[in-house]
Protein backbone atom coordinates (compact mmCIF):
# COMPACT_ATOMS: atom_id res chain seq x y z
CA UNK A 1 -14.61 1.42 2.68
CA UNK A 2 -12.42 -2.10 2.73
CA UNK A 3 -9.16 -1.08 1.51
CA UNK A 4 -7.76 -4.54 0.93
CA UNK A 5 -8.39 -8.18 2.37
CA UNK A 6 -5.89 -11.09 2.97
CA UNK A 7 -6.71 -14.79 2.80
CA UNK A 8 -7.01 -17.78 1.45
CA UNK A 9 -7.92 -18.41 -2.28
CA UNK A 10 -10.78 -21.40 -2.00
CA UNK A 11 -12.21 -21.13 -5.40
CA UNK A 12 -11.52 -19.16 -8.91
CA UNK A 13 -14.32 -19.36 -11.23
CA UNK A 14 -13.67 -16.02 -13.42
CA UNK A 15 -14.67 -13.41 -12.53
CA UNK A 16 -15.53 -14.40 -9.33
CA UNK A 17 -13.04 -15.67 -6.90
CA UNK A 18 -13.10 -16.34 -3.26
CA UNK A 19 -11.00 -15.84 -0.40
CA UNK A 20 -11.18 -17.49 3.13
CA UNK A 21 -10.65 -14.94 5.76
CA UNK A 22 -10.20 -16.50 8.89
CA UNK A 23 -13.29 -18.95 8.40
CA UNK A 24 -15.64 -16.03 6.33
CA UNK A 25 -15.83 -16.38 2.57
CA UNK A 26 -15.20 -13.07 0.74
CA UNK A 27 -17.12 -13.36 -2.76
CA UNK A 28 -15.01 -10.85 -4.91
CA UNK A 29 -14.76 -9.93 -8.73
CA UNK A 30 -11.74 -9.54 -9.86
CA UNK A 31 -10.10 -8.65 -14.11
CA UNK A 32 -8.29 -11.65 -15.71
CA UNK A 33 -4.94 -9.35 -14.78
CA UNK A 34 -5.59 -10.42 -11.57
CA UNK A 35 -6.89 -13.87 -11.78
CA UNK A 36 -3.19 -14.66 -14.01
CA UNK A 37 -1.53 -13.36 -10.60
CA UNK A 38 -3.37 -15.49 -8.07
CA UNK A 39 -1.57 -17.98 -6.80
CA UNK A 40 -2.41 -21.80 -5.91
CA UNK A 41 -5.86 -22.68 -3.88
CA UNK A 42 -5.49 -22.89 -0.71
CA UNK A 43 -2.60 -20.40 -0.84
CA UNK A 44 -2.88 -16.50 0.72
CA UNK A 45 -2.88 -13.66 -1.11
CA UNK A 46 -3.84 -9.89 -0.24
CA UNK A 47 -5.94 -8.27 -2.81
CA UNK A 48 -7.02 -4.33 -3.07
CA UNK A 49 -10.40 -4.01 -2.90
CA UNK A 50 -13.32 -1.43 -3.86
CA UNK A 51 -16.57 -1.33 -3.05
CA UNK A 52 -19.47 -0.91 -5.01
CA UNK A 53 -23.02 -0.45 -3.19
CA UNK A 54 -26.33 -1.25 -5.24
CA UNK A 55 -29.89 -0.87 -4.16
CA UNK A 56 -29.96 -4.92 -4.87
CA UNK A 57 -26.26 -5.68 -3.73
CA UNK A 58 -23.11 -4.78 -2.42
CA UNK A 59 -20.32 -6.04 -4.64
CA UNK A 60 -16.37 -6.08 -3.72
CA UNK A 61 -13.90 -6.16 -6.53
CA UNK A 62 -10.55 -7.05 -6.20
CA UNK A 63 -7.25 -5.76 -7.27
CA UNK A 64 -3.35 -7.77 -7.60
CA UNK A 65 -2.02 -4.10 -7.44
CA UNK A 66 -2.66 -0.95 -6.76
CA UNK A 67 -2.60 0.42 -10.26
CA UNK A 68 -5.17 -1.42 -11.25
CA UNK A 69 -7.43 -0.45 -8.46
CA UNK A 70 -6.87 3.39 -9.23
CA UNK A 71 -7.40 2.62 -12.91
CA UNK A 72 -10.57 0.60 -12.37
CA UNK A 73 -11.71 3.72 -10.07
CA UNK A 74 -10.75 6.06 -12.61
CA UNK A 75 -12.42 4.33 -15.53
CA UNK A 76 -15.97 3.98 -13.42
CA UNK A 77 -16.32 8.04 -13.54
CA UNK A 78 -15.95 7.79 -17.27
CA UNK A 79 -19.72 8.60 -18.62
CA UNK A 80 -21.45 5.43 -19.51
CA UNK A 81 -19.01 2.93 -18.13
CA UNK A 82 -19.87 1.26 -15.00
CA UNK A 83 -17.90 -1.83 -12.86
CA UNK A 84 -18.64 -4.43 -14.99
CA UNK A 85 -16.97 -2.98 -18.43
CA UNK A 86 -14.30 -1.26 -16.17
CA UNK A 87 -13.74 -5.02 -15.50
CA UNK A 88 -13.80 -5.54 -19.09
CA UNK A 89 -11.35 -3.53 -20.02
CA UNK A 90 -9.03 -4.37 -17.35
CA UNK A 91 -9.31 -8.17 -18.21
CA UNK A 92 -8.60 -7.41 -21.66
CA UNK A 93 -5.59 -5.15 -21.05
CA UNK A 94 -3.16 -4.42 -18.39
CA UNK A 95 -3.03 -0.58 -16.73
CA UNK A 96 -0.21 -0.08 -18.83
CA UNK A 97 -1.60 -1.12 -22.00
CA UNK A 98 -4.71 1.15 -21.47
CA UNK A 99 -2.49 3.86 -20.34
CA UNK A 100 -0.73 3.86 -23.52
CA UNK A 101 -4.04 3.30 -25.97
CA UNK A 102 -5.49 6.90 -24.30
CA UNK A 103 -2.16 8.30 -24.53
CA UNK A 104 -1.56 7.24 -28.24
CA UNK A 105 -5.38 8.34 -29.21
CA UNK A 106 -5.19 4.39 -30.28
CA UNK A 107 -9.15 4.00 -30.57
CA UNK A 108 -8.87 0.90 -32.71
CA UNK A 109 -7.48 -1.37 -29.51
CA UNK A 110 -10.09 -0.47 -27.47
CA UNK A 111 -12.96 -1.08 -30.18
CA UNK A 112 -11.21 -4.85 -29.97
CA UNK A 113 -12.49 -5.27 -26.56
CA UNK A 114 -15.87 -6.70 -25.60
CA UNK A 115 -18.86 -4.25 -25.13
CA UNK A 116 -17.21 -1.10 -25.77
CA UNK A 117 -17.95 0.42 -29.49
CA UNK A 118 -15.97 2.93 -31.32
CA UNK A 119 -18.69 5.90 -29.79
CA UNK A 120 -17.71 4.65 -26.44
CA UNK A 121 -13.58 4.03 -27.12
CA UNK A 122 -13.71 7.66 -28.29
CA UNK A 123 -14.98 8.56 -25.12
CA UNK A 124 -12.66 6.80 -23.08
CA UNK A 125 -9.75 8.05 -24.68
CA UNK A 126 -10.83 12.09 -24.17
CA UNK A 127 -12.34 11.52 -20.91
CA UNK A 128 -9.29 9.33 -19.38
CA UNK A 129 -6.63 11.95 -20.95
CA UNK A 130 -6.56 14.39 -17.86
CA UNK A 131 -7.59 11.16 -15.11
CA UNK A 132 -4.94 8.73 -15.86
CA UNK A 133 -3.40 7.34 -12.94
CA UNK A 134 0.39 6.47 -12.26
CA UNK A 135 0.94 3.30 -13.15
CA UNK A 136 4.59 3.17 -12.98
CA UNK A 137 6.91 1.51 -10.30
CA UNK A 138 3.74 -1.00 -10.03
CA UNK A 139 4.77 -4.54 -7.97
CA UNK A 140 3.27 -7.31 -7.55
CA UNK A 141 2.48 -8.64 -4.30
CA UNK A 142 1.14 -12.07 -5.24
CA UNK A 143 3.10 -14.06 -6.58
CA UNK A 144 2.34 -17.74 -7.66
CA UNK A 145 0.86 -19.99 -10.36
CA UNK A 146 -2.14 -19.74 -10.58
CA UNK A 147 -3.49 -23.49 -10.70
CA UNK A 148 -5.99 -25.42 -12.55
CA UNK A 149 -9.91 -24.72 -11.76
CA UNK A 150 -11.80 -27.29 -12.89
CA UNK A 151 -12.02 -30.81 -14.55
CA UNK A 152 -12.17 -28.84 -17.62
CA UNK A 153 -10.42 -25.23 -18.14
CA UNK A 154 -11.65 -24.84 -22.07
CA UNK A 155 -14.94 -24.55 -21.04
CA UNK A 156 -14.46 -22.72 -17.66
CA UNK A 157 -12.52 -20.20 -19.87
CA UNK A 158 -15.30 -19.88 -22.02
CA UNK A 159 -18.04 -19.05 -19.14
CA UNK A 160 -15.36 -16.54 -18.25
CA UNK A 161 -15.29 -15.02 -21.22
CA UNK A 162 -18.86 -14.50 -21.52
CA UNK A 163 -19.29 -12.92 -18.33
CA UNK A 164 -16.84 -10.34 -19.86
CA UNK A 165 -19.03 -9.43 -22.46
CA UNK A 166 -18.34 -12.02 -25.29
CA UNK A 167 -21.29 -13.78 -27.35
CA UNK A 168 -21.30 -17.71 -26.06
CA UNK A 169 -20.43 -18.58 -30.29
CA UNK A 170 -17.15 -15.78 -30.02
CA UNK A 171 -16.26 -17.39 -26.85
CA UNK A 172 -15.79 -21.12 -28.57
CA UNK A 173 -14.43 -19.75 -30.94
CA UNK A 174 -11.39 -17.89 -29.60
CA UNK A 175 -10.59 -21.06 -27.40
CA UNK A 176 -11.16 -23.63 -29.45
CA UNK A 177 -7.62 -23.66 -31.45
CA UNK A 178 -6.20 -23.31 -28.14
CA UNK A 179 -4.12 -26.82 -26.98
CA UNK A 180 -5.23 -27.64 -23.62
CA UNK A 181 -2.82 -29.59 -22.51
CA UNK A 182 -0.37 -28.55 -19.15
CA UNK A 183 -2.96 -25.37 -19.56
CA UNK A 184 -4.43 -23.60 -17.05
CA UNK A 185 -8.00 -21.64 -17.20
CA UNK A 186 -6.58 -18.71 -16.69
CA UNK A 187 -3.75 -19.64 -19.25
CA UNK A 188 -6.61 -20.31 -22.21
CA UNK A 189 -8.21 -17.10 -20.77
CA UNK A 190 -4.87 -14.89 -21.93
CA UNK A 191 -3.98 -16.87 -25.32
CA UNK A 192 -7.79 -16.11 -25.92
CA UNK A 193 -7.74 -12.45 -25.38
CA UNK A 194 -4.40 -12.22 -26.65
CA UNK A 195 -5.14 -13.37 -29.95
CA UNK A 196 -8.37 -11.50 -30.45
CA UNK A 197 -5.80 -8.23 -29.70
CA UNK A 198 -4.02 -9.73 -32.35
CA UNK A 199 -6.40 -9.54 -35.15
């Protein structure tokens, strides 16, 4: 198991990121609470990793903190959720955030997310009761602004989006009230998921 890798960020295309280590590119997928945390290209940053191993592929996800790791872990032995909504759910909210939706029985924030119905949200929250991890006394080791990725962040933020789970039409539309000047993908990324918690 790789417990964590160190390197240089060389590209950011959400989800995907990756890292030069020492002249070897590390293809990772990582939640939006990460990506907001990376810092500048080019820059190094140590990520937590875990592994997943498919008959068709091996794929390493990557963590800013620990807590997000163990809740990413914890959410993937959850009947019916596998990496790639764990991923979800993590873009869409921090640890903390989903810590306090289980612990409030708040099954209405999780329906907001992408992919994960009310069947599914209820299943979360009395699955995750007893496997919560600590999240408190959580730091983060990367810090930095996370720069632009492309000519044009709206529409980077809107492949992003949809390889979280949203319809290509509810993609445009979250981001397309969203002023892109001075902004970052990432930034568009947050005001987009941000406001669709909102409603």
């Amino acid at each position: 198991m790789i417990g964590f890798i160190k390197g240089k960020v060389y590209s950011k295309t959400p989800p995907q990121l990756v890292l030069d280590v020492q002249g070897v590119g590390y293809e990772l997928e990582a939640p939006m609470t990460t990506f907001y945390d990376l810092p500048a290209l080019g820059s190094e940053v140590l990520l937590f990793t875990h592994l997943v191993i498919r008959e068709d592929a091996h794929i390493l996800f990557a963590f800013s903190t620990e807590p997000d790791r163990k809740m990413f872990r914890a959410l993937i032995k959850v009947n019916g959720v596998g990496p790639k909504l764990a991923l979800t759910i993590l873009s869409g909210q921090s640890s903390e955030e989903f810590h306090r939706c289980i612990h409030d029985n708040d099954v209405q924030a999780l329906v907001r997310l992408p992919g994960i119905g009310k069947k599914t949200a209820e299943r979360l929250v009395i699955e995750m009761r007893d496997r919560l991890p600590d999240t408190n006394g959580s730091a983060d080791l990367n810090q930095g602004v996370a720069t632009q990725l492309q000519v044009n962040p709206k529409q980077e933020a809107i492949s992003a989006l949809c390889a979280l789970g949203y319809k290509p039409q509810d993609a445009s539309k979250m981001v397309q009230n969203i002023a892109q000047e001075h902004k970052t993908c990432e930034d568009i990324i947050k005001l987009a998921l941000q406001g669709t918690a909102a409603r």
